[in-house]
Protein backbone atom coordinates (compact mmCIF):
# COMPACT_ATOMS: atom_id res chain seq x y z
CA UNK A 1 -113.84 -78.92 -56.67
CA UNK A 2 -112.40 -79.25 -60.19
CA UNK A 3 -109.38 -77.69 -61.32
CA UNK A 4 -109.37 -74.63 -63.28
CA UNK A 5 -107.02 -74.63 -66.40
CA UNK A 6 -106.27 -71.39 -67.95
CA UNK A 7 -104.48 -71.22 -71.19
CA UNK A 8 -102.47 -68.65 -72.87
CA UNK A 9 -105.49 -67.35 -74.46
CA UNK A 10 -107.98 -67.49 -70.90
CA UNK A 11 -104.86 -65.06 -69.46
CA UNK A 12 -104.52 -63.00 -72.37
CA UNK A 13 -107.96 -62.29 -72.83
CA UNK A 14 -108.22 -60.53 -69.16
CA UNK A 15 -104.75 -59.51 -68.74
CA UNK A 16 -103.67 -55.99 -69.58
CA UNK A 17 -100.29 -53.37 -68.98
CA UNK A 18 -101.70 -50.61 -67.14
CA UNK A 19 -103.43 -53.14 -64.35
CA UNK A 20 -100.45 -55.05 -64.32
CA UNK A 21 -98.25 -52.53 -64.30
CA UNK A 22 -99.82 -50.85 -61.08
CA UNK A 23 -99.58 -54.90 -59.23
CA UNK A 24 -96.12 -55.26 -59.98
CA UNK A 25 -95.05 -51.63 -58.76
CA UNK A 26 -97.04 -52.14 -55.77
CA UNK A 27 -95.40 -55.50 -55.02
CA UNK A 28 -91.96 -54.14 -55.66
CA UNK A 29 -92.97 -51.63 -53.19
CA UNK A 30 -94.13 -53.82 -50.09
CA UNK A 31 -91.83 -54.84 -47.08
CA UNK A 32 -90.62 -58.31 -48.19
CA UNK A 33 -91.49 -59.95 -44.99
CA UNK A 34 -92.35 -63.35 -46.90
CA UNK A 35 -93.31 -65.68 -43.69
CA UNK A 36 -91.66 -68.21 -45.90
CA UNK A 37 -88.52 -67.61 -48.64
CA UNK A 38 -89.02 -68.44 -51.62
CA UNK A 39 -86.98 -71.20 -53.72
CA UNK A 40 -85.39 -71.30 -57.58
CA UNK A 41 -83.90 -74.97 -58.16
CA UNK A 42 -82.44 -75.30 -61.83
CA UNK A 43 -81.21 -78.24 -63.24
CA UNK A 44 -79.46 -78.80 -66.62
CA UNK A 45 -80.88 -81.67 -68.74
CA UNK A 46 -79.61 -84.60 -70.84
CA UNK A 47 -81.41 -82.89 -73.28
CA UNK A 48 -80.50 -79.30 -75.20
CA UNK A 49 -82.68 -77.28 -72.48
CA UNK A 50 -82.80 -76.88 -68.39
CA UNK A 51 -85.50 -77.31 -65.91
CA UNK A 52 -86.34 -74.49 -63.07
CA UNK A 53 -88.66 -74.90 -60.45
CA UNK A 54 -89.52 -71.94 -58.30
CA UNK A 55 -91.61 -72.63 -54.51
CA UNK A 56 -93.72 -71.51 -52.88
CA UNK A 57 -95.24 -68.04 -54.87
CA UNK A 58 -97.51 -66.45 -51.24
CA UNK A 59 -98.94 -63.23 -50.74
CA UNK A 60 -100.10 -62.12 -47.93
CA UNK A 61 -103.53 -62.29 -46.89
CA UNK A 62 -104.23 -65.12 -49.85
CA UNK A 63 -104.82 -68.53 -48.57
CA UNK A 64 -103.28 -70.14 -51.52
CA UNK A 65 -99.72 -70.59 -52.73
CA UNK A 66 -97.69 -71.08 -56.42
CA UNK A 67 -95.22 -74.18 -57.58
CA UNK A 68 -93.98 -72.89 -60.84
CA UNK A 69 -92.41 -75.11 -63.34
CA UNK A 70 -90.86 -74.16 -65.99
CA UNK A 71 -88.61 -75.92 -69.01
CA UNK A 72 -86.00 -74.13 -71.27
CA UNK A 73 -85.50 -74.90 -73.97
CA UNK A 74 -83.78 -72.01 -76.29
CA UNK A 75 -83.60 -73.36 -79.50
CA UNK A 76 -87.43 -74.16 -79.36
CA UNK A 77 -90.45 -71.51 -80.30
CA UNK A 78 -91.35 -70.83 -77.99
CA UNK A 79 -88.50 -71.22 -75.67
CA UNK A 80 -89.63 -71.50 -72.30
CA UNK A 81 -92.79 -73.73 -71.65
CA UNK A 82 -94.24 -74.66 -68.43
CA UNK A 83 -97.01 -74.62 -65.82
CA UNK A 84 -98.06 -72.66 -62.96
CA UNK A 85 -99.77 -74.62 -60.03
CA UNK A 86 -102.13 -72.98 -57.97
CA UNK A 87 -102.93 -74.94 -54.28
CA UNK A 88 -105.31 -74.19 -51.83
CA UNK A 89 -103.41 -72.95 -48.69
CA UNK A 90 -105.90 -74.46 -45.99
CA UNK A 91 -105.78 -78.26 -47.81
CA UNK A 92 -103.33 -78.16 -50.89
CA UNK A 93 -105.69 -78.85 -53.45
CA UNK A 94 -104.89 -77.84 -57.01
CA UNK A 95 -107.13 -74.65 -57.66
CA UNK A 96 -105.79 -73.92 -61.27
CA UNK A 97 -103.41 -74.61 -63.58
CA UNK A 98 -102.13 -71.49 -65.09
CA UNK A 99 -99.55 -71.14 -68.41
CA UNK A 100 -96.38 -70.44 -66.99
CA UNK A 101 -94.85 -68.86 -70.38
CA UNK A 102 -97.99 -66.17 -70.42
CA UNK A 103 -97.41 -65.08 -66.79
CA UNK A 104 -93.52 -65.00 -67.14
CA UNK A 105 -93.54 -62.89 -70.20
CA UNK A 106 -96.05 -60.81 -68.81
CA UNK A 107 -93.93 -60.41 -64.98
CA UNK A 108 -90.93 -60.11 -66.95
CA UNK A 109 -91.50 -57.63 -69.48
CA UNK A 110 -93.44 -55.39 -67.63
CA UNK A 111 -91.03 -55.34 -64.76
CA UNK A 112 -88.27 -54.62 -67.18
CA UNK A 113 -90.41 -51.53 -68.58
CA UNK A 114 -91.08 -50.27 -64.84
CA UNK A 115 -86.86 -50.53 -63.84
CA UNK A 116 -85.88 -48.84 -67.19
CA UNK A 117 -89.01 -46.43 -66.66
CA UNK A 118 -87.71 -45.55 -63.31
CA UNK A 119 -83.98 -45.02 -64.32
CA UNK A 120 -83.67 -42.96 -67.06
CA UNK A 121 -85.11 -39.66 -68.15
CA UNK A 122 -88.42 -40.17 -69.50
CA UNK A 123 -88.28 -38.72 -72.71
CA UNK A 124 -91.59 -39.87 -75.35
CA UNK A 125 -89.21 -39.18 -78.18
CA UNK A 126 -86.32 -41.61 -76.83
CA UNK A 127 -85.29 -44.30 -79.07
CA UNK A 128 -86.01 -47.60 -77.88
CA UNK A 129 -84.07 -50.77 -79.10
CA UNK A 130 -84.86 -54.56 -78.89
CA UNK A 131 -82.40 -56.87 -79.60
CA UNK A 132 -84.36 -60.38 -79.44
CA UNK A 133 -87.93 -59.98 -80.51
CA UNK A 134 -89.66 -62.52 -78.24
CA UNK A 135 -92.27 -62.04 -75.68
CA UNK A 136 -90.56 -60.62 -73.24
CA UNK A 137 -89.68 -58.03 -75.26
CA UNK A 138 -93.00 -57.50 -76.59
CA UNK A 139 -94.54 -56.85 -72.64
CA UNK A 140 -91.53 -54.82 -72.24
CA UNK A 141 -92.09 -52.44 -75.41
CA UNK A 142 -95.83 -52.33 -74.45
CA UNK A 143 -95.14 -51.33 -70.59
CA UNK A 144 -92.69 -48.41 -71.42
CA UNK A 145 -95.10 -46.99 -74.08
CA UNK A 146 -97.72 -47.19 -71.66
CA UNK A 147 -95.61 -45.56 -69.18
CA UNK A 148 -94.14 -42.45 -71.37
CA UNK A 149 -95.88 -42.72 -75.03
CA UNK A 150 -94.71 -43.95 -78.41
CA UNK A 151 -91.36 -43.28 -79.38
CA UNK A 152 -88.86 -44.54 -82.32
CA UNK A 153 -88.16 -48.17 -82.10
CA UNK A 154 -85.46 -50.18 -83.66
CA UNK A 155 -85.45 -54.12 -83.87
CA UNK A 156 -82.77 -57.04 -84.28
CA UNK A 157 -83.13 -60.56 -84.17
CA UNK A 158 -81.56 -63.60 -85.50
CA UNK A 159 -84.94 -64.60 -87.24
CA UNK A 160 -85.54 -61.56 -90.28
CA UNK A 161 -89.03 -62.52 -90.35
CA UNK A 162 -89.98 -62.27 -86.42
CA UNK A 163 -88.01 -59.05 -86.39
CA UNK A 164 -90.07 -57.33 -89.21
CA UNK A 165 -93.22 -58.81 -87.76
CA UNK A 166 -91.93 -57.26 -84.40
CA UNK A 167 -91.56 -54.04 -85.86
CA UNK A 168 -94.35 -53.97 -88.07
CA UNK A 169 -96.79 -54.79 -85.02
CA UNK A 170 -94.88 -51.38 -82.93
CA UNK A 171 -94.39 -49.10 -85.89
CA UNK A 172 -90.54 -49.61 -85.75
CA UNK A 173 -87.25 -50.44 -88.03
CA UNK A 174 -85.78 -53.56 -88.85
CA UNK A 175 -81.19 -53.01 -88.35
CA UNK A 176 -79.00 -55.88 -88.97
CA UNK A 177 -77.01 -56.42 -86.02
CA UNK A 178 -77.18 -55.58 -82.12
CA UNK A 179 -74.38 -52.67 -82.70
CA UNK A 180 -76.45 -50.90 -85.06
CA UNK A 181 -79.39 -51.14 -82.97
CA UNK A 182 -77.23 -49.74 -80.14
CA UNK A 183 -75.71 -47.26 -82.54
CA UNK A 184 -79.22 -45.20 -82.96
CA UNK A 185 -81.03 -46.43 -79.40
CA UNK A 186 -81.73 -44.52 -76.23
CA UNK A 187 -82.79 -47.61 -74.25
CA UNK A 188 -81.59 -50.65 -75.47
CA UNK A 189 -83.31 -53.75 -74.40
CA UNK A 190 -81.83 -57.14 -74.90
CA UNK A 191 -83.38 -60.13 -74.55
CA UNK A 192 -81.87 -63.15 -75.80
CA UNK A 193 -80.81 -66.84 -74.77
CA UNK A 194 -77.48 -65.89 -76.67
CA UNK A 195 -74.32 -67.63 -75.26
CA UNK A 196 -71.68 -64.96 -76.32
CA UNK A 197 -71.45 -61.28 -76.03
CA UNK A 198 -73.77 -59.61 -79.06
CA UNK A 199 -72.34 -56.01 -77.52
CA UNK A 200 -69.00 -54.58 -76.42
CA UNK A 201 -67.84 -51.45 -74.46
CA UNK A 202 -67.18 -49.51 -77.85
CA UNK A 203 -70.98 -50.23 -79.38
CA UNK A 204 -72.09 -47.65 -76.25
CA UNK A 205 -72.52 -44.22 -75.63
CA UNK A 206 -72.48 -41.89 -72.62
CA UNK A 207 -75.66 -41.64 -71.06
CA UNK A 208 -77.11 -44.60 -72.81
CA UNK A 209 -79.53 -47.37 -71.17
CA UNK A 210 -79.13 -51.06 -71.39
CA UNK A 211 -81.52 -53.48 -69.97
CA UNK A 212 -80.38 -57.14 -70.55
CA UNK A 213 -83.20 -59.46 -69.39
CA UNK A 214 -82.43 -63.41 -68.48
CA UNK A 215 -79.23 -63.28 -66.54
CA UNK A 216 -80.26 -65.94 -63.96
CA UNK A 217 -79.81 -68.14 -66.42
CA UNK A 218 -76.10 -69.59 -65.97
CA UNK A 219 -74.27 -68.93 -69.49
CA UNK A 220 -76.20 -66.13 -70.83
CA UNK A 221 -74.04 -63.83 -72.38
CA UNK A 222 -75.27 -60.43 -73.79
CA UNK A 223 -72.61 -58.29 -72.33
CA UNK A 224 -69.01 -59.58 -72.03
CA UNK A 225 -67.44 -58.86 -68.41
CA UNK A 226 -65.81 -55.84 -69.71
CA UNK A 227 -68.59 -53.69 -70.07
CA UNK A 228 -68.60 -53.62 -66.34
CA UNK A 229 -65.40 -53.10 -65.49
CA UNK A 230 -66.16 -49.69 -64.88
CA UNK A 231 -68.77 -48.03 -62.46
CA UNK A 232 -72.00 -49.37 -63.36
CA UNK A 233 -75.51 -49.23 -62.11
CA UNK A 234 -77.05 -52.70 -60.14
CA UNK A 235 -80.70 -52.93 -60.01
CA UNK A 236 -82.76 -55.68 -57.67
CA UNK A 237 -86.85 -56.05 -57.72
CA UNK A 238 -87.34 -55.72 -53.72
CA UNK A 239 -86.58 -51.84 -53.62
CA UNK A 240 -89.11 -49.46 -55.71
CA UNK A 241 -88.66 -46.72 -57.03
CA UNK A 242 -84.87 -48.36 -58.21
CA UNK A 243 -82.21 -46.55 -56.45
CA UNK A 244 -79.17 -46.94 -58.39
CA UNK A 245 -75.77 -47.60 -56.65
CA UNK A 246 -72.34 -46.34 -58.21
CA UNK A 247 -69.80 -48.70 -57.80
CA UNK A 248 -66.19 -47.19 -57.83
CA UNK A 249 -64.51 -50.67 -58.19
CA UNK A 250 -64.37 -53.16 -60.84
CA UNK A 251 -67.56 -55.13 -61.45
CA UNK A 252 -64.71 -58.89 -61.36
CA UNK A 253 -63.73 -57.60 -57.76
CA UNK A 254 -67.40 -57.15 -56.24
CA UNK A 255 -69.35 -59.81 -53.99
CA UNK A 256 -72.43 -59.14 -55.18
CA UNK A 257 -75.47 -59.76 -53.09
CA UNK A 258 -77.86 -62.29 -55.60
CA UNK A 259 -81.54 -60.75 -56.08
CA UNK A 260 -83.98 -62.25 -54.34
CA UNK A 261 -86.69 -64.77 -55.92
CA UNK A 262 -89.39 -63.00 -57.65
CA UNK A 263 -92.59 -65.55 -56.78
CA UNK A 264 -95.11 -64.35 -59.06
């Protein structure tokens, strides 16, 4: 049998948010009983990037399973690059190979849009702000539109030009920094690689949402600790719809239980 290899543009071409969207809610909403746990092993590199590996991606009733690989490299466009191995369950053979970066941006993204979707008021005229105009954030801007209809939309990133190509592609603004994105924003998405906090406690608002994408990656660093030290809302995949939990503690003196893998 030979092995099917499907690019970035092969996934593209058939994948779209409102089909998606319905696969990922129902999978967020089914029991969990994997019949094996799935595995994240990351490694940091000799190099300025890490590796992750994530095994075995099942479902049930599909007699096949996933080996994702992926490499990070953040200083790199695009950042994360890697490969998605699809095996025959019954033998192992190697059905497909699928681009790991599509199907990432796409899981992520849109599972971002369904969480912030879920916990907050859906209002079409909100203001939504992106701080870090990659892909991720481009699924995620796409999924919450789809979900609630075009509102205002604000933009930041380190690169001018892949902000205002960002917000020329969504009809939004170009700010200057991550404050004054938060300064005018509803739901403020971030979505960056960056190492140090780009918000503090005073660039928020009562009532405001923040959803900060990447924080299984050690180091990442879009909130400093004290924006938590207060109660806060925690968020994990399994559960749908979200049920957020108040915390009446410091976030420093919690035991936090860590989410489970997401396989797909």
């Amino acid at each position: 049998m030979v092995t099917r290899v499907l690019t970035r543009s092969d996934l593209e071409a058939v994948l779209e948010p409102v089909s998606c969207l319905q696969a990922l809610r129902e999978g967020f909403r089914a029991d969990g009983s994997e019949p094996v746990r799935g595995q994240r092993v990351r490694t940091d590199l000799p190099f300025p990037g890490t590796a992750t590996a994530l095994i075995p991606g099942v479902l049930s009733g599909i007699e096949a399973y996933t080996v994702k690989v992926n490499a990070k490299f953040p200083g790199a466009r695009p950042a994360l690059r890697g490969v998605i191995c699809l095996h025959s369950g019954q033998d192992g053979e190697l059905l497909a190979l699928l681009d790991s970066a599509t199907v990432t941006a796409w899981r992520t993204g849109l599972a971002a849009a369904l969480g912030t979707h879920a916990l907050t008021v859906a209002d079409p005229a909100a203001v939504i702000g992106v701080v870090g105009a990659g892909a991720q954030a481009e699924l995620m801007v796409r999924g919450l539109r789809g979900l609630r209809g075009d509102g205002g939309l604000v933009v930041h990133d380190t690169n001018p030009g892949r902000a205002a190509t960002f917000a020329s592609r969504h009809g939004g603004q170009v700010l200057g920094s991550a404050a004054e994105v938060a300064s005018v924003a509803d739901v403020v998405l971030l979505a960056t690689w960056s190492r140090t906090p780009l918000l503090h406690l005073g660039d928020t608002r009562p009532g405001q949402h923040f959803t900060s994408l990447g924080a299984d990656e050690p180091g990442n660093r879009n909130w400093p600790p004290t924006c938590c030290d207060r109660p806060f809302s925690w968020w994990t995949t399994p559960s749908w719809p979200p049920r957020p939990v108040r915390w009446q503690q410091p976030a420093s003196r919690l035991r936090l239980p860590r989410p489970p893998l997401a396989t797909s």
